[in-house]
Protein backbone atom coordinates (compact mmCIF):
# COMPACT_ATOMS: atom_id res chain seq x y z
CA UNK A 1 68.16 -1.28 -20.10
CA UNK A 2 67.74 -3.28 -23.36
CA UNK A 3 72.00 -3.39 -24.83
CA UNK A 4 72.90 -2.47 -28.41
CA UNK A 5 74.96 -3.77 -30.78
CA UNK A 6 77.75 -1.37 -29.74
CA UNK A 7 80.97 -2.95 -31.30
CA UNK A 8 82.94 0.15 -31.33
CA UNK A 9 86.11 -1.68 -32.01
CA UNK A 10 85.30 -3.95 -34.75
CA UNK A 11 83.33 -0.68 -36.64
CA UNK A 12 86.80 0.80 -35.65
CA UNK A 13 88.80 -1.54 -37.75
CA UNK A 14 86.06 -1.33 -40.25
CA UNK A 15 86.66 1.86 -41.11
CA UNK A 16 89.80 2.25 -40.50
CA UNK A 17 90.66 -0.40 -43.58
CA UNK A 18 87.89 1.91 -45.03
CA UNK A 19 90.42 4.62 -44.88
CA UNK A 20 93.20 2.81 -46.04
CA UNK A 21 91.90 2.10 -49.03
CA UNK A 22 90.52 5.33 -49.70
CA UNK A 23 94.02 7.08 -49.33
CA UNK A 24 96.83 3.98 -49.77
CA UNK A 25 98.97 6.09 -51.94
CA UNK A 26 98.62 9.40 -50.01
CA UNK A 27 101.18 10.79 -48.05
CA UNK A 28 100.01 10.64 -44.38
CA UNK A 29 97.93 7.52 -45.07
CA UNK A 30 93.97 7.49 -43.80
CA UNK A 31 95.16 11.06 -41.87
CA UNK A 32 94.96 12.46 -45.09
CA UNK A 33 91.63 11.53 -46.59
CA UNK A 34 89.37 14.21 -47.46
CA UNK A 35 85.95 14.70 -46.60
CA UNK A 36 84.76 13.91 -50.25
CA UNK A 37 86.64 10.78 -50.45
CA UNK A 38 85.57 9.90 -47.01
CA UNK A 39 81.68 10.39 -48.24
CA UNK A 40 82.01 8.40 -51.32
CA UNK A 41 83.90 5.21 -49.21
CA UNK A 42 81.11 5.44 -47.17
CA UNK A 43 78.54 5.59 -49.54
CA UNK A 44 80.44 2.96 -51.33
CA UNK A 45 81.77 0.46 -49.27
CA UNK A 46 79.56 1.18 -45.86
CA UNK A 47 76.38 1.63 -47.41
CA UNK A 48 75.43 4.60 -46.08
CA UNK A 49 73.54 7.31 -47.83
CA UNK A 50 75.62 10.63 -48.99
CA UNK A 51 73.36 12.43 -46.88
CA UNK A 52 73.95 10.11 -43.93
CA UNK A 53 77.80 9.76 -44.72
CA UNK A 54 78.29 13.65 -44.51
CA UNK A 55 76.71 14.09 -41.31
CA UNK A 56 78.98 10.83 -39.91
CA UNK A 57 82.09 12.68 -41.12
CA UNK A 58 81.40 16.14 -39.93
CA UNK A 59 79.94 14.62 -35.88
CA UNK A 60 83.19 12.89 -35.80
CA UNK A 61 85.27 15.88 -37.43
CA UNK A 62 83.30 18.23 -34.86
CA UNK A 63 83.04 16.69 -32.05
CA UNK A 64 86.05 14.17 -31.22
CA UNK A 65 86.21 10.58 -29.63
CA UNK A 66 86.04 12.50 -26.03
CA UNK A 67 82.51 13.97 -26.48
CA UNK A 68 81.41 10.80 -28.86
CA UNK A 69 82.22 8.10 -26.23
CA UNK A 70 80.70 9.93 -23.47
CA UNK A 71 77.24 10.38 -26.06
CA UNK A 72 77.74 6.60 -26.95
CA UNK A 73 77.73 5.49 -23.43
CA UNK A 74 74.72 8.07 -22.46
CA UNK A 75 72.61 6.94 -25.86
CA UNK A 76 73.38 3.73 -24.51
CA UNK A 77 71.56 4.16 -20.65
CA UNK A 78 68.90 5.84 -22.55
CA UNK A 79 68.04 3.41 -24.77
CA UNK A 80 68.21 5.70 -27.94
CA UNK A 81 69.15 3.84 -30.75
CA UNK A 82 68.51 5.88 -33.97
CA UNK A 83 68.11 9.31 -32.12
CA UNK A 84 65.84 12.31 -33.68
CA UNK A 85 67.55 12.44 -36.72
CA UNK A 86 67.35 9.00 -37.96
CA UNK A 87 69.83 8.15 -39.56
């Protein structure tokens, strides 16, 4: 099994100063970004497509860090790094 670059918790702090700056002046902090000003900080800062960024926001929105880490770990063993999608 050929290993990824899978550092969750630096991309974690990545975003989450992502976030921060999105929303520094909202009440409720990065809890209160939208899903437009998500997209654009992505597309801005991350450089992902607005395409791309939607689809990030909405898996994470839909799905939850349960389901996501258990994917992760099973992309992972199977050695599927961009998936069908490719994004």
């Amino acid at each position: 099994m050929i290993q990824r670059d899978t550092d969750v918790v630096g991309l974690t702090k990545e975003y989450g100063t992502l976030l921060r700056k999105s929303a520094p002046l909202t009440p409720g902090g990065a809890e209160a970004v939208s899903r437009d000003q998500l997209v654009i900080s992505l597309v801005e800062s991350a450089d992902w497509t607005a395409e791309g960024a939607a689809a990030l926001a909405k898996v994470a929105e839909d799905y939850g860090i349960f389901m996501l880490r258990n994917a992760l770990a099973l992309a992972i063993a199977l050695d599927i790094e961009d998936g069908r999608l490719g994004y």
